[in-house]
Protein backbone atom coordinates (compact mmCIF):
# COMPACT_ATOMS: atom_id res chain seq x y z
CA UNK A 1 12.89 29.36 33.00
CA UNK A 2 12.40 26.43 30.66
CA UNK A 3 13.35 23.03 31.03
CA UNK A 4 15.61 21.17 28.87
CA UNK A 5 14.89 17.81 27.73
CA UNK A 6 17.10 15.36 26.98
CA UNK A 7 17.08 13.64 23.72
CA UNK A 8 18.07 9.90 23.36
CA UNK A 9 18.96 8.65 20.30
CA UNK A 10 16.51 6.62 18.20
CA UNK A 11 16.28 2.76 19.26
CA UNK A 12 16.87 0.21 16.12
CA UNK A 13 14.38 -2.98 16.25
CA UNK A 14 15.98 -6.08 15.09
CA UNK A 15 13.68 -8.67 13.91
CA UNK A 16 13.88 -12.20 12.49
CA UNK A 17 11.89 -13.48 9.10
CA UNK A 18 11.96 -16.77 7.97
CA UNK A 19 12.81 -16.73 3.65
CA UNK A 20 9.41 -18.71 3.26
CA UNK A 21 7.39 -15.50 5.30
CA UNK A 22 9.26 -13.29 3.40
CA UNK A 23 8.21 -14.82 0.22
CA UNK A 24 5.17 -15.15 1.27
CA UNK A 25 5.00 -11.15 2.17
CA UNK A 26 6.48 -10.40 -1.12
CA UNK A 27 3.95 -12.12 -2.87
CA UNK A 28 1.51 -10.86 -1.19
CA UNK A 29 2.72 -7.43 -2.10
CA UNK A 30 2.82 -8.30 -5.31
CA UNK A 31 -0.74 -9.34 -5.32
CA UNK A 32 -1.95 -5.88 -3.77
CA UNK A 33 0.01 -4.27 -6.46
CA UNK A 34 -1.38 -5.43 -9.11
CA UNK A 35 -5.01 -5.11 -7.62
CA UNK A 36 -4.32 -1.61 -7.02
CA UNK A 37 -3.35 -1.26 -10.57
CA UNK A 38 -6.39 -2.96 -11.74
CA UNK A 39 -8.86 -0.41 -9.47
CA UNK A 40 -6.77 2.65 -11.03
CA UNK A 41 -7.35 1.63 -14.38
CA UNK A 42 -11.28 0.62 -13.82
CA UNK A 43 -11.30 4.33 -12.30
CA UNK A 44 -9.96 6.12 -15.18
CA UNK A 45 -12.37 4.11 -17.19
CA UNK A 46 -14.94 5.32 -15.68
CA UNK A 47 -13.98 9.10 -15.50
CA UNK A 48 -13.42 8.51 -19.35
CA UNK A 49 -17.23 6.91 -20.36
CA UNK A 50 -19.75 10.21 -20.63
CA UNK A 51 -21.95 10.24 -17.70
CA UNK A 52 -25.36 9.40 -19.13
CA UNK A 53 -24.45 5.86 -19.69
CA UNK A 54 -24.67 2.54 -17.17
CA UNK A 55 -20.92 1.28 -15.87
CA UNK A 56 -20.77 -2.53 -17.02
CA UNK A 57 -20.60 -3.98 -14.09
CA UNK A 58 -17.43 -6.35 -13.55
């Protein structure tokens, strides 16, 4: 015999965010963005330069 379990529906969360933290998140977004952008593009350099020679360092 197996026991049923009964399923609730999922719970919404209602916050509150000031417009300056949510600027502030945005931007900060923003800045991680472009950062990871920046890494991606200093790893396909890399993977691009033959292997015998020194990275520059940045």
């Amino acid at each position: 015999m197996s026991t049923a379990q009964m399923t609730r529906p999922p719970q919404t969360l209602y916050v509150t965010i000031r417009r300056d933290e949510l600027r502030q998140l945005k931007d900060e977004r923003d800045q991680l963005q472009q950062e990871v952008m920046r890494l991606r593009s200093h790893l396909q350099g890399q993977l691009v330069q033959p292997s015998d020679t020194q990275p520059a360092l940045c």
